[in-house]
N, C-alpha and C. Protein backbone atom coordinates (compact mmCIF):
# COMPACT_ATOMS: atom_id res chain seq x y z
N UNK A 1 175.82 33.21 55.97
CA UNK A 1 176.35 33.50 57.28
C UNK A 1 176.14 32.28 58.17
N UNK A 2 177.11 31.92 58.81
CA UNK A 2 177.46 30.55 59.77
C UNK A 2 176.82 31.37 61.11
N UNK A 3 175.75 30.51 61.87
CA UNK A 3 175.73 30.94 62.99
C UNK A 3 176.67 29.47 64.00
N UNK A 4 176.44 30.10 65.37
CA UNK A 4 176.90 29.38 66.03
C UNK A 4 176.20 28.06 66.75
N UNK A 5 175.95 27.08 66.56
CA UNK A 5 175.46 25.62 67.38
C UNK A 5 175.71 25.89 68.63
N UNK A 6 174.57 25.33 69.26
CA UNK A 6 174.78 25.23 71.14
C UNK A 6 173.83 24.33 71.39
N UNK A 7 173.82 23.10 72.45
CA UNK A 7 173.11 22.43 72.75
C UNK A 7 172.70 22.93 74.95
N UNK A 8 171.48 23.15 75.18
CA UNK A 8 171.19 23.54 76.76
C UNK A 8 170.12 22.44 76.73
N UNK A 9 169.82 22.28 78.05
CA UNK A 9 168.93 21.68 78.41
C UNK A 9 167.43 22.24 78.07
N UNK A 10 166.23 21.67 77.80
CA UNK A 10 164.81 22.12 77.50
C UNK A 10 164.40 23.18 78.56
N UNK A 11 163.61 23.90 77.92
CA UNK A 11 163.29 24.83 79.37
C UNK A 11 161.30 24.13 78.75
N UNK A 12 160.71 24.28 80.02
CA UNK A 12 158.71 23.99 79.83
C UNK A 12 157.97 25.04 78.60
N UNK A 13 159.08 26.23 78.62
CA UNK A 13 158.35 27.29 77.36
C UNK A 13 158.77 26.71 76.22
N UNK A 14 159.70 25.73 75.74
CA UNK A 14 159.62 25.18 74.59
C UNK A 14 158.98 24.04 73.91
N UNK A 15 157.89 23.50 75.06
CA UNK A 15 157.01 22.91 74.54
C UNK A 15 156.54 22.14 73.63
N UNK A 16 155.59 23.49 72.42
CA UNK A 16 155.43 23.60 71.50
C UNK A 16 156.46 23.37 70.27
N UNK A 17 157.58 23.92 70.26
CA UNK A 17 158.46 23.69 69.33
C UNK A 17 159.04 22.13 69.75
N UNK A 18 158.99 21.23 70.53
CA UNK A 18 159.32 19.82 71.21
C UNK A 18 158.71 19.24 70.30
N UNK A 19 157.13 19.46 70.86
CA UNK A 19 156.37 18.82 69.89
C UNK A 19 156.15 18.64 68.69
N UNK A 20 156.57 19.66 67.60
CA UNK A 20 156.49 19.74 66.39
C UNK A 20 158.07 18.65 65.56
N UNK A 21 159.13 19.03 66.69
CA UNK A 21 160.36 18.01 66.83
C UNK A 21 159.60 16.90 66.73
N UNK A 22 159.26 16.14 67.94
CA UNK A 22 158.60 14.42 68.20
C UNK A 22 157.78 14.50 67.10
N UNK A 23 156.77 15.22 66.40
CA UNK A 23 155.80 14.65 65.20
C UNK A 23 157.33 14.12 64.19
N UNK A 24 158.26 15.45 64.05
CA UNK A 24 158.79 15.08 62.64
C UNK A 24 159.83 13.70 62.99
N UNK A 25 159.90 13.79 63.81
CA UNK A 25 161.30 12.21 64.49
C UNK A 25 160.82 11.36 64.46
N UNK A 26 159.26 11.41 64.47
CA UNK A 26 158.21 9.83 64.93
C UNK A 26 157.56 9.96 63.50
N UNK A 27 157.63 10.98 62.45
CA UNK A 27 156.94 10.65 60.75
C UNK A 27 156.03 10.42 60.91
N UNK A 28 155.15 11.59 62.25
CA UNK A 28 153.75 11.73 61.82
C UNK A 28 152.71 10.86 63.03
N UNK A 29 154.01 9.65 64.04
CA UNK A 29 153.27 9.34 64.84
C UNK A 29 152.82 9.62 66.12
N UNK A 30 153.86 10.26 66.40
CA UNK A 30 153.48 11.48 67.53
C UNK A 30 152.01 12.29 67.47
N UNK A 31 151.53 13.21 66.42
CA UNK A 31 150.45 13.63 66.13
C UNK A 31 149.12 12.81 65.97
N UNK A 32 149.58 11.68 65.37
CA UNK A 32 148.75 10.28 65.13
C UNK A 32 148.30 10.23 66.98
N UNK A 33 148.81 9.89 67.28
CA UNK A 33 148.75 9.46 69.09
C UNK A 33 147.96 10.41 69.45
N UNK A 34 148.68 11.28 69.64
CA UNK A 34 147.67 12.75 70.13
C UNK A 34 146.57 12.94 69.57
N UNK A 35 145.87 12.69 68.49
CA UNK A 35 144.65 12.86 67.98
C UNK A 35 143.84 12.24 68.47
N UNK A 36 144.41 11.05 69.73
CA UNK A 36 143.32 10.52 70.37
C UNK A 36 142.69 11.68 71.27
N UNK A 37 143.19 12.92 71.61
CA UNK A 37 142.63 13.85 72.87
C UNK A 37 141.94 14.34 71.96
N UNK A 38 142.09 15.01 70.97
CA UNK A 38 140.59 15.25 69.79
C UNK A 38 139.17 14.39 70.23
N UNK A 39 139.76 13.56 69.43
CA UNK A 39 138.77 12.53 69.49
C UNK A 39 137.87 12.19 70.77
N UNK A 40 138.18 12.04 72.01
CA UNK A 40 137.94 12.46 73.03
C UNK A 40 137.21 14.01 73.64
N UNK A 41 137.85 14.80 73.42
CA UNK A 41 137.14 16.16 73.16
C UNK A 41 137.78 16.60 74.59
N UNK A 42 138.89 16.49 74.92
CA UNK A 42 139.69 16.97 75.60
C UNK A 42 140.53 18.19 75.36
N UNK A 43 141.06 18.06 73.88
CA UNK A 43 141.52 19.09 73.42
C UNK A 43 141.34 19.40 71.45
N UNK A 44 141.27 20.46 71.27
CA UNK A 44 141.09 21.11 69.69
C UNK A 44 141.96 20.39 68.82
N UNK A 45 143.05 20.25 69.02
CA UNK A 45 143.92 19.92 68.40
C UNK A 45 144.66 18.34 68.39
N UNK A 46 145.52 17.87 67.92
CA UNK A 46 146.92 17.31 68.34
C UNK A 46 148.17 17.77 68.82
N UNK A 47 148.28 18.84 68.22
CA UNK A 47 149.51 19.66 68.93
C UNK A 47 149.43 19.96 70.07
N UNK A 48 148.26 20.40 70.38
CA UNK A 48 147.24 20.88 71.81
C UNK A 48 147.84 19.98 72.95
N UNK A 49 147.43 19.19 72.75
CA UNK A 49 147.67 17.60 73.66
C UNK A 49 149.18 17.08 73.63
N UNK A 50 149.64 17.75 72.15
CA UNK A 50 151.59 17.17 72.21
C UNK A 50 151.87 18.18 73.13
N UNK A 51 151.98 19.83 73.04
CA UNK A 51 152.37 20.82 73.37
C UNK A 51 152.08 20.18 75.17
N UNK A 52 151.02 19.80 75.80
CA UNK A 52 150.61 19.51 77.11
C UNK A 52 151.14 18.93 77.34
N UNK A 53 151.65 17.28 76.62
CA UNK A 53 152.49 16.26 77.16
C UNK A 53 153.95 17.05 77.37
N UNK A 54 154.20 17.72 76.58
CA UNK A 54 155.58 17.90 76.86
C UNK A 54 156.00 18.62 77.68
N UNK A 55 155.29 19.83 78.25
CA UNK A 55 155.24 20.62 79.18
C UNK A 55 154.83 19.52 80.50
N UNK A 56 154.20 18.70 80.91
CA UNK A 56 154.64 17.79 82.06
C UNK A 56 155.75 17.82 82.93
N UNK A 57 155.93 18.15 84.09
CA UNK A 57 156.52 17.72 84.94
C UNK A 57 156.64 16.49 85.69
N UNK A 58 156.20 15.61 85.13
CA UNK A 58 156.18 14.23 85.78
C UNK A 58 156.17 13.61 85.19
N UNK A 59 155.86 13.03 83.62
CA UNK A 59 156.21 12.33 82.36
C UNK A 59 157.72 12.28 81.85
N UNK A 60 157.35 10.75 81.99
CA UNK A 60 159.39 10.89 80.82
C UNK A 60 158.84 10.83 80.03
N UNK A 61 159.92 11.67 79.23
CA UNK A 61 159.90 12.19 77.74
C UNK A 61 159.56 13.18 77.31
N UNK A 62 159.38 13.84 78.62
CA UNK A 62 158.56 15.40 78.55
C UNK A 62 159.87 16.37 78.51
N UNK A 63 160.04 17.76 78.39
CA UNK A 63 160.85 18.71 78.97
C UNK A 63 162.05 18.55 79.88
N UNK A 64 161.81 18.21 80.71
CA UNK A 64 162.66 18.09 81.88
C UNK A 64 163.72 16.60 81.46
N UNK A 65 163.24 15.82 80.56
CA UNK A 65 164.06 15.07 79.96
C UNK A 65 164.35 15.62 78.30
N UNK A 66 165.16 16.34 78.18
CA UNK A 66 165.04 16.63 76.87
C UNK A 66 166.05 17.76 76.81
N UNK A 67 166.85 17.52 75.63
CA UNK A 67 167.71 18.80 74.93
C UNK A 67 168.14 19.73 73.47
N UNK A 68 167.86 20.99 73.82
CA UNK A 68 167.81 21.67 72.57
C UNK A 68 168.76 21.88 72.07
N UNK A 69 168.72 21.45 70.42
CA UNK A 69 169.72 22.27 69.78
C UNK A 69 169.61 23.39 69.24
N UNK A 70 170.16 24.46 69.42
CA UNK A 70 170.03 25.91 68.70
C UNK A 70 170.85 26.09 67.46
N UNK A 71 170.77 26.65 66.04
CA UNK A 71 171.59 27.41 65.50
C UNK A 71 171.04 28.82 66.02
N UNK A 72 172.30 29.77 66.20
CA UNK A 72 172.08 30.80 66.87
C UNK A 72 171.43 30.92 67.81
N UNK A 73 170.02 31.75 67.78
CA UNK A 73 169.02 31.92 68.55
C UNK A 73 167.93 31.09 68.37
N UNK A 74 167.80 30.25 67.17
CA UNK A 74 166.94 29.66 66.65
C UNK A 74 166.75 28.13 67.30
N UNK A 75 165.79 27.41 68.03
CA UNK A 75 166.03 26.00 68.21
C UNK A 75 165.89 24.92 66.83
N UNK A 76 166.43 24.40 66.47
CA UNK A 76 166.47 23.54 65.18
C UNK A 76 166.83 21.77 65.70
N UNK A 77 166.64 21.70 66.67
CA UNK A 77 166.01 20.36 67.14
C UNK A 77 166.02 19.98 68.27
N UNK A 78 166.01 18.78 68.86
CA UNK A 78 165.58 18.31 70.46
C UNK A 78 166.16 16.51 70.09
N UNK A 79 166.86 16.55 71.33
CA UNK A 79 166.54 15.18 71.41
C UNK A 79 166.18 14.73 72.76
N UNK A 80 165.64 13.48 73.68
CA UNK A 80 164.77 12.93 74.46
C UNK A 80 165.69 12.17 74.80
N UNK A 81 166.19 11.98 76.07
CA UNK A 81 166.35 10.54 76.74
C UNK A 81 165.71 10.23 77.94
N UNK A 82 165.53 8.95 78.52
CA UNK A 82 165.62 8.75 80.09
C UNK A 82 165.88 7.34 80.38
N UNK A 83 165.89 7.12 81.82
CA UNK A 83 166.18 5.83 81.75
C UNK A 83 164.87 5.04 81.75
N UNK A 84 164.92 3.69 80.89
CA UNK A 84 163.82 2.77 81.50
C UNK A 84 163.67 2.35 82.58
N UNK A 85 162.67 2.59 83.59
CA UNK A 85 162.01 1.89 84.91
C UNK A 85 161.98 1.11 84.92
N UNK A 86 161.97 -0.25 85.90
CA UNK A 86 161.48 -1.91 85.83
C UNK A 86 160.19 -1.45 85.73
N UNK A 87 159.42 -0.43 86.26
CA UNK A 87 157.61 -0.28 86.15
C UNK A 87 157.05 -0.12 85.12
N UNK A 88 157.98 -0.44 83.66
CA UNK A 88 157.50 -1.15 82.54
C UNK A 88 157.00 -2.08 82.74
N UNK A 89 157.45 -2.85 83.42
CA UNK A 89 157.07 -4.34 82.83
C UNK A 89 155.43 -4.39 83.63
N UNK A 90 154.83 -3.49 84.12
CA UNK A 90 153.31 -3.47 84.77
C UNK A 90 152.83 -2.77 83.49
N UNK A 91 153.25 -2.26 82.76
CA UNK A 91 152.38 -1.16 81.89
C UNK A 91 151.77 -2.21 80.85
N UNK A 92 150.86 -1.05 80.15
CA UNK A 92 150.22 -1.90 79.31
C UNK A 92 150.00 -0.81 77.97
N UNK A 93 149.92 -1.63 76.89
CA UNK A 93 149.80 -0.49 75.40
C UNK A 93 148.52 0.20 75.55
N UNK A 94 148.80 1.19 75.41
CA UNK A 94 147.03 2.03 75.12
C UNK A 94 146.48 1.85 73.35
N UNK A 95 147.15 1.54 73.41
CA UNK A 95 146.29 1.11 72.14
C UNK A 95 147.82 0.42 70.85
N UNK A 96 146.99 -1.01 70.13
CA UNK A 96 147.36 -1.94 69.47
C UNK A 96 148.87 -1.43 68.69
N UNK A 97 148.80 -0.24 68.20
CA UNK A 97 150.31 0.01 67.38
C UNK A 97 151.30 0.85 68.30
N UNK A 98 150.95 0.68 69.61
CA UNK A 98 151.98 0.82 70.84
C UNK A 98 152.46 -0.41 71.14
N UNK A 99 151.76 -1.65 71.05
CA UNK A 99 152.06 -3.06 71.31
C UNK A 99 153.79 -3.41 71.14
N UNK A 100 153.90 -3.24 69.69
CA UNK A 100 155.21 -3.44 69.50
C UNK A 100 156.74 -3.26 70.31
N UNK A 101 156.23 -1.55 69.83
CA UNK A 101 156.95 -0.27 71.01
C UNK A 101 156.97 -0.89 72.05
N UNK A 102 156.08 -1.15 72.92
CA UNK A 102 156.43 -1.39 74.83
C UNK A 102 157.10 -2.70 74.60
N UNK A 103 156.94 -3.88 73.56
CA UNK A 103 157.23 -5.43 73.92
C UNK A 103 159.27 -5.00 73.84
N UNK A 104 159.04 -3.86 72.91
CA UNK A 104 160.56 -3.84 72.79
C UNK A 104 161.29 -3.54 74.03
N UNK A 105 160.73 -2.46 74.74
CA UNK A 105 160.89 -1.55 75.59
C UNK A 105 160.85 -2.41 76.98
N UNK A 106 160.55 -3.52 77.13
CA UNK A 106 160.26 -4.03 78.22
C UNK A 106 161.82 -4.89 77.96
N UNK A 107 162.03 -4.66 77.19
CA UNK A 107 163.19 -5.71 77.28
C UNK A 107 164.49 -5.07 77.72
N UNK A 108 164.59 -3.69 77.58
CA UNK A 108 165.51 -2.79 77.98
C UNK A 108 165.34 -2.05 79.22
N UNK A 109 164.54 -2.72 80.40
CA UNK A 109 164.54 -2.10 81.80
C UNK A 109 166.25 -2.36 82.35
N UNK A 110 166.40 -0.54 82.59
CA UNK A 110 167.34 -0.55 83.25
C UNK A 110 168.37 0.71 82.10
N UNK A 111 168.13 0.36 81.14
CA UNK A 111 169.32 1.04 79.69
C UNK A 111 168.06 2.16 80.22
N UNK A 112 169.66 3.87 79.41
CA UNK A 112 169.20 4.64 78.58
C UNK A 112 168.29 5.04 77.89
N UNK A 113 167.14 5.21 77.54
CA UNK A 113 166.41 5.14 76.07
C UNK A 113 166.23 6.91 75.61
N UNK A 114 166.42 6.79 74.30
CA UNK A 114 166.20 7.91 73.65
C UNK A 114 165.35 7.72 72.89
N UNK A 115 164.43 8.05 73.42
CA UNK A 115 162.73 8.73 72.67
C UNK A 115 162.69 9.27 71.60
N UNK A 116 163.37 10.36 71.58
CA UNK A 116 163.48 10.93 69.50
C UNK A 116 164.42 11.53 69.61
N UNK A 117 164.82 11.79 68.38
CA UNK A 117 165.86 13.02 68.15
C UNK A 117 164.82 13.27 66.44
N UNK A 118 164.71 14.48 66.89
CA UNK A 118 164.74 15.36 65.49
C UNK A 118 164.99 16.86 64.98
N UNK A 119 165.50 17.03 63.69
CA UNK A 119 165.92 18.15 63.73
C UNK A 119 165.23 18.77 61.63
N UNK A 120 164.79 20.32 62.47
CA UNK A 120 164.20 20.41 61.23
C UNK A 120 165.05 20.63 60.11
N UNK A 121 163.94 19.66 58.68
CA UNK A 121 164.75 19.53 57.35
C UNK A 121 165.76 20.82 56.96
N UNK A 122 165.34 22.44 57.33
CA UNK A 122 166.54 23.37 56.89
C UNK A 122 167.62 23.35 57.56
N UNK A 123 167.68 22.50 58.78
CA UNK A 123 168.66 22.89 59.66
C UNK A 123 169.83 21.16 59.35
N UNK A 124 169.05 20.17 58.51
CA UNK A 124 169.60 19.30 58.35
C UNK A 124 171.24 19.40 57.32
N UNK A 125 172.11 18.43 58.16
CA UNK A 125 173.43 18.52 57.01
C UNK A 125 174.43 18.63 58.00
N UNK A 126 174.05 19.65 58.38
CA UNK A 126 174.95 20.50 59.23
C UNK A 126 175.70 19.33 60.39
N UNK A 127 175.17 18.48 60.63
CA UNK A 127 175.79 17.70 62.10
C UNK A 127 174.94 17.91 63.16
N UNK A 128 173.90 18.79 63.14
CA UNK A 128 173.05 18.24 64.75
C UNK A 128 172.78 17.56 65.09
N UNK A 129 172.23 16.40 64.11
CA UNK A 129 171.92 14.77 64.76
C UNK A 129 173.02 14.31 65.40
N UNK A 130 174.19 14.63 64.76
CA UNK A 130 175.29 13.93 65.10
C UNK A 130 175.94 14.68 66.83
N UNK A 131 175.62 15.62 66.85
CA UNK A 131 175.69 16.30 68.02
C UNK A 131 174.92 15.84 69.53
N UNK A 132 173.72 16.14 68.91
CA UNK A 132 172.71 15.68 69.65
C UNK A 132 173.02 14.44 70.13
N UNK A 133 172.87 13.50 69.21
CA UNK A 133 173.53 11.90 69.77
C UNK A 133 174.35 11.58 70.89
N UNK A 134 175.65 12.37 70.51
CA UNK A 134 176.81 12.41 71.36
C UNK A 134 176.61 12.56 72.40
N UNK A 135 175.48 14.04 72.55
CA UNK A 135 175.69 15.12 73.98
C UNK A 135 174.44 13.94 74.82
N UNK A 136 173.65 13.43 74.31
CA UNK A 136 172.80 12.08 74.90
C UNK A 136 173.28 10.75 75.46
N UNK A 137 174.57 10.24 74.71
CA UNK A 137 175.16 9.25 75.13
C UNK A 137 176.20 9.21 76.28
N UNK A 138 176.53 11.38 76.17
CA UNK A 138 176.97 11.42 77.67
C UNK A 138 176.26 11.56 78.82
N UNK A 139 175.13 11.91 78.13
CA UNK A 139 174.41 11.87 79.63
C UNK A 139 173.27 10.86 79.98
N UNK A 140 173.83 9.82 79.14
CA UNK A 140 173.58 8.55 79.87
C UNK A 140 174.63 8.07 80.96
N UNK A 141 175.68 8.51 80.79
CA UNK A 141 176.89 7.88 81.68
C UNK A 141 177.17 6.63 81.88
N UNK A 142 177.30 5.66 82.72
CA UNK A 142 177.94 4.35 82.12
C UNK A 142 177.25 3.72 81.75
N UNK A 143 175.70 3.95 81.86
CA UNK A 143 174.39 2.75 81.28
C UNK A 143 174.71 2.44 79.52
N UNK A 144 173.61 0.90 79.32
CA UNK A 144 173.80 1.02 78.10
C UNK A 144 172.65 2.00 77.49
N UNK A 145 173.14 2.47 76.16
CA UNK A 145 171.81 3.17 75.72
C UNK A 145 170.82 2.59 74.48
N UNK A 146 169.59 2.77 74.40
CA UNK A 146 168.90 1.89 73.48
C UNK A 146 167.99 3.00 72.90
N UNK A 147 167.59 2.88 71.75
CA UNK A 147 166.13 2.99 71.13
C UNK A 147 165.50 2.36 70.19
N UNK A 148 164.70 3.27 69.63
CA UNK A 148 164.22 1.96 68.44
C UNK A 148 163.59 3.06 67.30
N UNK A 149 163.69 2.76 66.26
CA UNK A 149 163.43 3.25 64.90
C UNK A 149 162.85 2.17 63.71
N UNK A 150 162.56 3.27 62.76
CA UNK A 150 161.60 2.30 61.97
C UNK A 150 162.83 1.63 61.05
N UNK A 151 162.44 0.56 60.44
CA UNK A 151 163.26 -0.73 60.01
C UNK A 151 163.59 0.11 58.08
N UNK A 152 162.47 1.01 57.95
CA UNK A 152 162.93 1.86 56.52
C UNK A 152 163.76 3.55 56.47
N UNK A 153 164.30 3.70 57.82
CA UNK A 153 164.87 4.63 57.75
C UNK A 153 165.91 4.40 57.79
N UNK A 154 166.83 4.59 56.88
CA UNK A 154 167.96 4.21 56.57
C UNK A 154 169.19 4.84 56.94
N UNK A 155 169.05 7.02 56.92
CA UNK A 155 169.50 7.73 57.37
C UNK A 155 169.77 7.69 58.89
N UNK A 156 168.61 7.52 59.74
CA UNK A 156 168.63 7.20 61.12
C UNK A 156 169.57 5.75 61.39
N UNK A 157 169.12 4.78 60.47
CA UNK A 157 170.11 3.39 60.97
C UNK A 157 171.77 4.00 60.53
N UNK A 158 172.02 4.75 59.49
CA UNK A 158 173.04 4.64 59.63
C UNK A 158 174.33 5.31 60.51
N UNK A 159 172.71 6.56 61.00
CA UNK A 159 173.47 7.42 62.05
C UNK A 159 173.76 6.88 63.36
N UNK A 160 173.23 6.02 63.97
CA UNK A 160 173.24 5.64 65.09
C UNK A 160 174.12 4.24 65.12
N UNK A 161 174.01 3.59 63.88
CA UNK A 161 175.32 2.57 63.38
C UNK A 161 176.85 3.47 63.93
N UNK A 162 176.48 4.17 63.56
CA UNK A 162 178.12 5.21 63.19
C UNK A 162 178.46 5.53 64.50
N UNK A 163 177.66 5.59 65.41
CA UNK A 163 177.97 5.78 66.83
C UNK A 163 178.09 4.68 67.73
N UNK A 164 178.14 3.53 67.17
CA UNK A 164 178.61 2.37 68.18
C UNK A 164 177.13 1.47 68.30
N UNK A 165 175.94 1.87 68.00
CA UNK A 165 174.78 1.23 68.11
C UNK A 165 174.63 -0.39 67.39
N UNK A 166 173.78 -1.13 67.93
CA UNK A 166 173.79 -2.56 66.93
C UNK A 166 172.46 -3.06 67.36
N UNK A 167 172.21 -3.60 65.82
CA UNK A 167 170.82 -4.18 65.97
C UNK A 167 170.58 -5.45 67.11
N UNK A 168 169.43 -5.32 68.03
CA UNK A 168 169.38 -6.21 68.76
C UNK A 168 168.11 -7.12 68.21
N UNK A 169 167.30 -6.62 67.68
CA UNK A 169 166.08 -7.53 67.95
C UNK A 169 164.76 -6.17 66.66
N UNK A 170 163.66 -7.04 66.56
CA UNK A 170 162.60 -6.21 65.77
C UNK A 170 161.73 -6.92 66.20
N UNK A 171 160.09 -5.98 66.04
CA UNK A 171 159.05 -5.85 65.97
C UNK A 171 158.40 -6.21 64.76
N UNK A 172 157.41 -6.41 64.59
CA UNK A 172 156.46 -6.04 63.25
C UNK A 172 155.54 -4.97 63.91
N UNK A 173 155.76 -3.58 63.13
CA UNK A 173 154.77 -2.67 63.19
C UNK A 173 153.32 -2.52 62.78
N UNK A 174 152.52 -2.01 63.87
CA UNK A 174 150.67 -2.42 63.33
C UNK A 174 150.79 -0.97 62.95
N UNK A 175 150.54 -1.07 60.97
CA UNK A 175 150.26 -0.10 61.11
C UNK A 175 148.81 0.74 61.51
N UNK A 176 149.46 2.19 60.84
CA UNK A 176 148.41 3.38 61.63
C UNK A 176 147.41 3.18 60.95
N UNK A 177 147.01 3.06 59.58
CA UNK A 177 145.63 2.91 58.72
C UNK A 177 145.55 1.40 58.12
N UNK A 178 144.55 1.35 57.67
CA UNK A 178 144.37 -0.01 56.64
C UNK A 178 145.15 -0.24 55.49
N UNK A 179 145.59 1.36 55.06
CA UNK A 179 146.67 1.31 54.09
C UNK A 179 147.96 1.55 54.27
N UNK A 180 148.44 2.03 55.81
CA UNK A 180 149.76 2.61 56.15
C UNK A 180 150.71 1.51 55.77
N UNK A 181 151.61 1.98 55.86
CA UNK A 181 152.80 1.50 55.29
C UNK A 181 153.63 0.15 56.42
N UNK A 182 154.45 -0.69 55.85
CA UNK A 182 154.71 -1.86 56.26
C UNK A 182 155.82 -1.64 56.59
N UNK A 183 156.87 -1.99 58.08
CA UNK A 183 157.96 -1.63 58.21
C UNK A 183 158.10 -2.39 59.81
N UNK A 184 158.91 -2.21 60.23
CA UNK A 184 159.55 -3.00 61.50
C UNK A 184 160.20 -1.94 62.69
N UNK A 185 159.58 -2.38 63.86
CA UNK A 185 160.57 -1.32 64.85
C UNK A 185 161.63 -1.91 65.12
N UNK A 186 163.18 -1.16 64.98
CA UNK A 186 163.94 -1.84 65.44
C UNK A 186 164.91 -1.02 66.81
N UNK A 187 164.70 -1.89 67.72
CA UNK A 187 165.57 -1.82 68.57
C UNK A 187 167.08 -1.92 68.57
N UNK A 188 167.85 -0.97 68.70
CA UNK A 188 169.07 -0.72 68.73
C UNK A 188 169.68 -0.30 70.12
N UNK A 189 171.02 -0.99 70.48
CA UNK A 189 171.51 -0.94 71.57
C UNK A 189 172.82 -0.29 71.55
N UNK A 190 173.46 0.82 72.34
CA UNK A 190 174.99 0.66 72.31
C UNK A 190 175.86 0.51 73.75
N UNK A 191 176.19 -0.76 73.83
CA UNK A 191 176.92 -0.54 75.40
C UNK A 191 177.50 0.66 76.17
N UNK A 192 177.51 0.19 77.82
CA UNK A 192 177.80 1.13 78.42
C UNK A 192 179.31 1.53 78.44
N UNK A 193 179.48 2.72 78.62
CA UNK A 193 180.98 3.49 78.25
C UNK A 193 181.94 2.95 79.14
């Protein structure tokens, strides 16, 4: 049975399901990040601390920037945009394997940026990425839009290829452990409409 696709804006009660989106779009680094409030003893969890960030009212990248995709009743992914601030270029990495991320990010004050898109593996095939994308690049409106992805995802480069995107520039990623894996952030751009 085919249900029906709909994309609405985030409401603050979806939170939790955001967050479990950003772990699977970021492959684990989303949760990685958040385990600093553990560690800290701020909160029990990682999700704890994702579920909090995203519920924010004053954070980009939280809720209030963000849109769901539903099959049926079901949400089966999210994607994130906002615009970059010039009040990047004051910020600073909280820690060493953000380094990359912001050096990119500083270079795109002013563009679009889309933070994640992810959508869970049963709901994959279907075209939500491809949806999602779209319904993001309109509501960037005439800006250009940018993000950045890892240099071994191939599925993601070719989805965002397919939509007008082009490689601008890369990072070398620090990775997360002594043994994590070796790969590149790459920044991708697609002019304004």
């Amino acid at each position: 049975m085919s249900h029906a696709v709909s994309i609405r804006p985030a409401q603050k009660g979806d939170a939790a399901e955001m967050a479990i989106l950003v772990d699977i779009s970021s492959h684990g680094f989303a949760s990685w990040f958040w385990y600093g409030a553990v560690l800290n003893g701020s909160k029990e969890t990682a999700f704890e601390e994702g579920r909090c960030f995203m519920r924010s009212d004053t954070q980009p990248a939280a809720w209030k920037d963000a849109s769901i995709a539903l099959v049926g009743d079901e949400i089966a992914g999210v994607i994130i945009g906002h615009p970059i601030l010039p009040s990047i270029m004051d910020e600073t990495a909280p820690h060493p394997v953000v380094e990359p991320i912001l050096e990119l990010q500083k270079t795109i004050a002013g563009d679009w940026f889309i933070d994640s898109l992810g959508v869970y593996r049963h709901h994959r095939g279907r075209g939500l990425g491809k949806r999602l994308l779209a319904h993001e690049i309109a509501r960037a409106g005439n800006r250009p839009v940018s993000l950045i992805t890892e240099s071994d995802n191939e599925t993601a480069l070719g989805l965002y290829k397919s939509h007008g995107f082009a490689e601008v520039t890369r990072r070398q990623a620090v990775p997360l452990t002594e043994n994590g894996k070796q790969h590149d952030w790459v920044l991708l751009t697609r002019s304004a409409a």
